[in-house]
N, C-alpha and C. Protein backbone atom coordinates (compact mmCIF):
# COMPACT_ATOMS: atom_id res chain seq x y z
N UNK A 1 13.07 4.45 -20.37
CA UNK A 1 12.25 4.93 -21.45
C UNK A 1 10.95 5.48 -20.87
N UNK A 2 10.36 6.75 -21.55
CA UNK A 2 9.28 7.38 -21.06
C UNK A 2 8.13 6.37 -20.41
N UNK A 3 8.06 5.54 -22.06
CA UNK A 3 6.73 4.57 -21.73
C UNK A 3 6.45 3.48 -20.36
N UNK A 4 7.98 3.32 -19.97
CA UNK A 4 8.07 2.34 -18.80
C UNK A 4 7.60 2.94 -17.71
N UNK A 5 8.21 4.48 -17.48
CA UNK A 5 7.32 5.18 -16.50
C UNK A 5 5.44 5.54 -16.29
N UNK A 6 5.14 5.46 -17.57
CA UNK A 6 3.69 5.74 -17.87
C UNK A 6 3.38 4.37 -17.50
N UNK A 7 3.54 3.20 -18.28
CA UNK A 7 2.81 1.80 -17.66
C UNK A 7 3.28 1.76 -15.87
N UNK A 8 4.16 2.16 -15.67
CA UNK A 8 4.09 2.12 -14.08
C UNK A 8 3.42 3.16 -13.45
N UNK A 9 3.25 3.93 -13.89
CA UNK A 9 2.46 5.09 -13.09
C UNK A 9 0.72 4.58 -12.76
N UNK A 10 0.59 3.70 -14.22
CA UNK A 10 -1.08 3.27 -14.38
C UNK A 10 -1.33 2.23 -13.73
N UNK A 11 -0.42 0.98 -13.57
CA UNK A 11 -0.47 -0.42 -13.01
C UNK A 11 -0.35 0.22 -11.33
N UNK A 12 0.40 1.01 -11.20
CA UNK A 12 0.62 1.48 -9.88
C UNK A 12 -0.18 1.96 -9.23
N UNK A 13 -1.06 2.64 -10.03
CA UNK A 13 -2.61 3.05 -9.12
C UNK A 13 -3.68 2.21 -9.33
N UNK A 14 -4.07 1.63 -10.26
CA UNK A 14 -5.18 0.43 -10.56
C UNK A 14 -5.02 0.02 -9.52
N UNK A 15 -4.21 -0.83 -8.77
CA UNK A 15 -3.53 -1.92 -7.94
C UNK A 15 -3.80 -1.28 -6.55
N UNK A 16 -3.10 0.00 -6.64
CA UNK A 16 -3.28 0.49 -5.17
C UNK A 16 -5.06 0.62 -5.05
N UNK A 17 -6.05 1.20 -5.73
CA UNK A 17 -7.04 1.34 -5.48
C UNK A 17 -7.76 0.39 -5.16
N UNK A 18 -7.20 -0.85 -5.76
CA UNK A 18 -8.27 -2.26 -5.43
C UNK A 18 -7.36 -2.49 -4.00
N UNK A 19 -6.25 -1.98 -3.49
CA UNK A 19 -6.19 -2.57 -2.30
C UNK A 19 -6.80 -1.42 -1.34
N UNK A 20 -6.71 0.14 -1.78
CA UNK A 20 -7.64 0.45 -0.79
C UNK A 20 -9.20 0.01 -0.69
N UNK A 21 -10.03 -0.40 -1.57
CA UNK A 21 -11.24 -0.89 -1.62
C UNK A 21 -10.93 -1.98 -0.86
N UNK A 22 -10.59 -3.37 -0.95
CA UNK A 22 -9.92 -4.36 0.00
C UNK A 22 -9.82 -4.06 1.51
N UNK A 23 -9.45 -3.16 1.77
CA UNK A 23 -9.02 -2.67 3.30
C UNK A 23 -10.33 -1.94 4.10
N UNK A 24 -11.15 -1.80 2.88
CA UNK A 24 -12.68 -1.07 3.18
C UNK A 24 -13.63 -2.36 4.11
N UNK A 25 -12.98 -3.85 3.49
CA UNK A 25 -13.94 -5.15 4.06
C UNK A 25 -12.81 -5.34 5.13
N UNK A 26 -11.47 -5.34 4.98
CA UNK A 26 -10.43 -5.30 6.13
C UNK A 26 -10.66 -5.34 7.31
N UNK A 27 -11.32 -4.11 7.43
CA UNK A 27 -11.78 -3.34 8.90
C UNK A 27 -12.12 -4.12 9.93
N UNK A 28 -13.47 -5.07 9.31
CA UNK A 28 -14.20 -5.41 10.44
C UNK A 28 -13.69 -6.83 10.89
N UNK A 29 -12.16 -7.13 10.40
CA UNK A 29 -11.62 -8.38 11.03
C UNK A 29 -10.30 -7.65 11.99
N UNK A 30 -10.52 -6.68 11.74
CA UNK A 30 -9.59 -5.74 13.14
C UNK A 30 -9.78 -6.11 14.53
N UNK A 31 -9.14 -5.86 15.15
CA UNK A 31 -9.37 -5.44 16.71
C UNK A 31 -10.22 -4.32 17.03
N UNK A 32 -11.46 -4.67 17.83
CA UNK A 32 -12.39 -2.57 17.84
C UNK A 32 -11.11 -1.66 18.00
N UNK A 33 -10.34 -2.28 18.66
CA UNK A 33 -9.41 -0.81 18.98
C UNK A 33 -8.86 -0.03 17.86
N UNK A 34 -8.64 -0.81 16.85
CA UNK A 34 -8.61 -0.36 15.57
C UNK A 34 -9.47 0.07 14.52
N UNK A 35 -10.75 -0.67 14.83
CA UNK A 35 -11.25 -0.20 13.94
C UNK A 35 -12.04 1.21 13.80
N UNK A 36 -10.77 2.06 13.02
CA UNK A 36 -11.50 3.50 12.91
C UNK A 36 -10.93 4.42 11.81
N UNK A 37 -11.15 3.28 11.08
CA UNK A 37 -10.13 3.71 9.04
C UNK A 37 -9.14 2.81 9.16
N UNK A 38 -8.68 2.62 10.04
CA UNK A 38 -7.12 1.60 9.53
C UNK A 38 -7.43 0.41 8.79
N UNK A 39 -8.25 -0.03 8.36
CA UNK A 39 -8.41 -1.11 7.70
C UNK A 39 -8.08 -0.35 5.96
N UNK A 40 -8.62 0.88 5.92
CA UNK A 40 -8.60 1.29 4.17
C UNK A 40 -6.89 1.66 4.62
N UNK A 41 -6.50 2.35 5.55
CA UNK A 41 -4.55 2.73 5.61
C UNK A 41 -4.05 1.28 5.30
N UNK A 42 -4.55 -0.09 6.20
CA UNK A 42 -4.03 -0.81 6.03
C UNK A 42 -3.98 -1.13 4.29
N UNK A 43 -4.69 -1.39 3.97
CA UNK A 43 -5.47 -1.96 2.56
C UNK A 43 -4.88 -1.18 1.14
N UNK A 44 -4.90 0.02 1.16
CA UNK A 44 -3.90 1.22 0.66
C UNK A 44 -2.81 1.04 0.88
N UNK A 45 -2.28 0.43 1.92
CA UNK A 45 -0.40 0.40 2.02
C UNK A 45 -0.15 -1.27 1.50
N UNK A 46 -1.18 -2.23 1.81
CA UNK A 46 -0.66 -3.26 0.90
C UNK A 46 -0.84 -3.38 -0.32
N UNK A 47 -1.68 -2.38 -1.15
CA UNK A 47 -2.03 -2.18 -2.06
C UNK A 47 -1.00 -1.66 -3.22
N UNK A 48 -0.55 -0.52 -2.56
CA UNK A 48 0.85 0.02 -2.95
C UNK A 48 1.51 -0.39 -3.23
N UNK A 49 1.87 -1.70 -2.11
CA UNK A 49 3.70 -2.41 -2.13
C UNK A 49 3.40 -3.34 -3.41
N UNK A 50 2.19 -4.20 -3.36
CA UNK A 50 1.55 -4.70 -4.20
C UNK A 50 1.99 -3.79 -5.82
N UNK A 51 1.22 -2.80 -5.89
CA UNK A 51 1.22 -1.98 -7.11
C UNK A 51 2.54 -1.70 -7.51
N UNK A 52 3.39 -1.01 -6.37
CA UNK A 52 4.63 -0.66 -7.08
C UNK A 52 5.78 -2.18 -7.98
N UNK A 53 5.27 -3.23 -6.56
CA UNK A 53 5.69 -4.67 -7.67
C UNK A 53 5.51 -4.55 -8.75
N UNK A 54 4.11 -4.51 -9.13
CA UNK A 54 3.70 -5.20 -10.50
C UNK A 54 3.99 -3.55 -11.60
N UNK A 55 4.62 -2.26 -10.98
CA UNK A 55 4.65 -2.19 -11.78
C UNK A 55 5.96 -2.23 -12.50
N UNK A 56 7.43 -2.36 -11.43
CA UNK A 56 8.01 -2.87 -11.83
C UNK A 56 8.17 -3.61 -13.08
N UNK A 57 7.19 -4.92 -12.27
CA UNK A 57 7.12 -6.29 -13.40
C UNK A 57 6.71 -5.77 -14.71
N UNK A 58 5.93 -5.14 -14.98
CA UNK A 58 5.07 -4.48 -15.99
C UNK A 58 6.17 -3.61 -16.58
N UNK A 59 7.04 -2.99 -16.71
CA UNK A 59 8.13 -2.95 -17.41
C UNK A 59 9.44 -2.96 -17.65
N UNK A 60 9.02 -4.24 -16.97
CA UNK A 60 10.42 -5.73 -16.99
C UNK A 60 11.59 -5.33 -16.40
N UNK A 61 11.42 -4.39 -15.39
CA UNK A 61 11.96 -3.71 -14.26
C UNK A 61 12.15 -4.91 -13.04
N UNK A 62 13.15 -5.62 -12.83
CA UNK A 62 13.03 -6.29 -11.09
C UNK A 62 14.07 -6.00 -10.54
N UNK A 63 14.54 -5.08 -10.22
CA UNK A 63 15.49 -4.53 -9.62
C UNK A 63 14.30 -3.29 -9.15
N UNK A 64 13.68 -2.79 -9.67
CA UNK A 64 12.47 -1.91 -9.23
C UNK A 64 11.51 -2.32 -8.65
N UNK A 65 11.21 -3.28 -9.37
CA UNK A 65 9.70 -4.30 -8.65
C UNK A 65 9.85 -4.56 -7.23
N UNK A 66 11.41 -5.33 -7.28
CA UNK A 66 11.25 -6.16 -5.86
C UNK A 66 11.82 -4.79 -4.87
N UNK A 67 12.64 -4.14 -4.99
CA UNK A 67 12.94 -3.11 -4.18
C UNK A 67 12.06 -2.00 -3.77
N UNK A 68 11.29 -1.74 -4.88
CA UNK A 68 10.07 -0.56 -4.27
C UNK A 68 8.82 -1.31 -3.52
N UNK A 69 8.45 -3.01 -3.74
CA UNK A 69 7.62 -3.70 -2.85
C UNK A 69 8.26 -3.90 -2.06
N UNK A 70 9.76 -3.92 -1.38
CA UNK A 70 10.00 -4.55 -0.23
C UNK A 70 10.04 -3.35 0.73
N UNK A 71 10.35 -2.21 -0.10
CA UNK A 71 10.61 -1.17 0.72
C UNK A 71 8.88 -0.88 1.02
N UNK A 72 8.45 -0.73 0.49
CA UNK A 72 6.77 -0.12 0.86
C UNK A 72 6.42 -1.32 1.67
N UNK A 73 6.66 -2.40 1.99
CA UNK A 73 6.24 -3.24 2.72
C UNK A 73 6.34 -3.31 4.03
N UNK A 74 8.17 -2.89 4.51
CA UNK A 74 8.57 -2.43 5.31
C UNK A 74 8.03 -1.24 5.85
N UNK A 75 7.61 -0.09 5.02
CA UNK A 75 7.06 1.14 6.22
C UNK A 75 5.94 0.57 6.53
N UNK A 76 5.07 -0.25 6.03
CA UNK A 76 3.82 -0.77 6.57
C UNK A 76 3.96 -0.63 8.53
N UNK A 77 4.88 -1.04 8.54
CA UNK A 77 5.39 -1.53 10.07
C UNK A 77 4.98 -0.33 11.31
N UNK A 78 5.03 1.28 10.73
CA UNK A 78 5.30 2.41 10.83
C UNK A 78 3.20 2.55 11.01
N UNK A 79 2.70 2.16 10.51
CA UNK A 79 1.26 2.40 10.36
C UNK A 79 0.73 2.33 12.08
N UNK A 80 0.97 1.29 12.81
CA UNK A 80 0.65 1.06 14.49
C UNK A 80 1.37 2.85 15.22
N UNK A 81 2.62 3.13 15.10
CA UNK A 81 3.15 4.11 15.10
C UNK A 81 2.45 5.49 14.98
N UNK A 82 2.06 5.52 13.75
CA UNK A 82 1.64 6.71 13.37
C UNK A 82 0.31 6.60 13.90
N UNK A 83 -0.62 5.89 14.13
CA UNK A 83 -2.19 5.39 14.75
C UNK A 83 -1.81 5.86 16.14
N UNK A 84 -0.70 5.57 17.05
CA UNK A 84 -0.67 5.68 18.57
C UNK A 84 -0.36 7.35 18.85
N UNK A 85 0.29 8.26 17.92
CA UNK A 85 1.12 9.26 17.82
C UNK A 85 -0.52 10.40 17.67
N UNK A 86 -0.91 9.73 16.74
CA UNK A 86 -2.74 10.50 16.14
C UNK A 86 -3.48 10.27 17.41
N UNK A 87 -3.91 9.25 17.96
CA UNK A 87 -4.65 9.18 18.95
C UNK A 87 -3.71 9.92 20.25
N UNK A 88 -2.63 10.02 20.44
CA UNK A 88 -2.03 10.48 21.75
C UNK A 88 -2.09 12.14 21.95
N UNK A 89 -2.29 12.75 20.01
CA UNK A 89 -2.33 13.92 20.39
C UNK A 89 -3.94 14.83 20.38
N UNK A 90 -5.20 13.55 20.43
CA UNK A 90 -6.06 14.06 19.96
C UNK A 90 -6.52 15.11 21.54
């Protein structure tokens, strides 16, 4: 139903934004070697997996919830990756 997509579209970004704000205080429990934004990438990608859960949950979706948080949880993994790939070609 339309509306299930609209409450997930809204729960889905509320959520992500408080985890990129989150990842803004993140930072400075990094490693220096990291710290140079990856704390808001970090904070934004748990934010997400986070968001896309709840928004699932939010319309009584868990076959969505738990599969779009496990999957966004999993590329998290990919973030060290893409950091070594950016710095290798600067």
């Amino acid at each position: 139903m339309f509306i299930d997509y609209v409450i997930f579209g809204i729960v889905d970004n509320v959520v992500m934004l408080v985890g990129a704000f989150f990842g803004l205080g993140l930072e400075k429990y990094l490693p220096k070697s990291f710290q140079v934004g990856l704390g808001v990438i970090i904070g934004a990608g748990i934010g997400n997996a986070f968001s896309d859960f709840m928004g699932g949950v939010a319309s009584l979706n868990w076959a969505l919830a738990f599969g779009t948080g496990l999957g966004c949880m999993i590329a998290l993994i990919a973030i060290p990756f893409f950091y070594k790939i950016q710095k290798y070609l600067k």
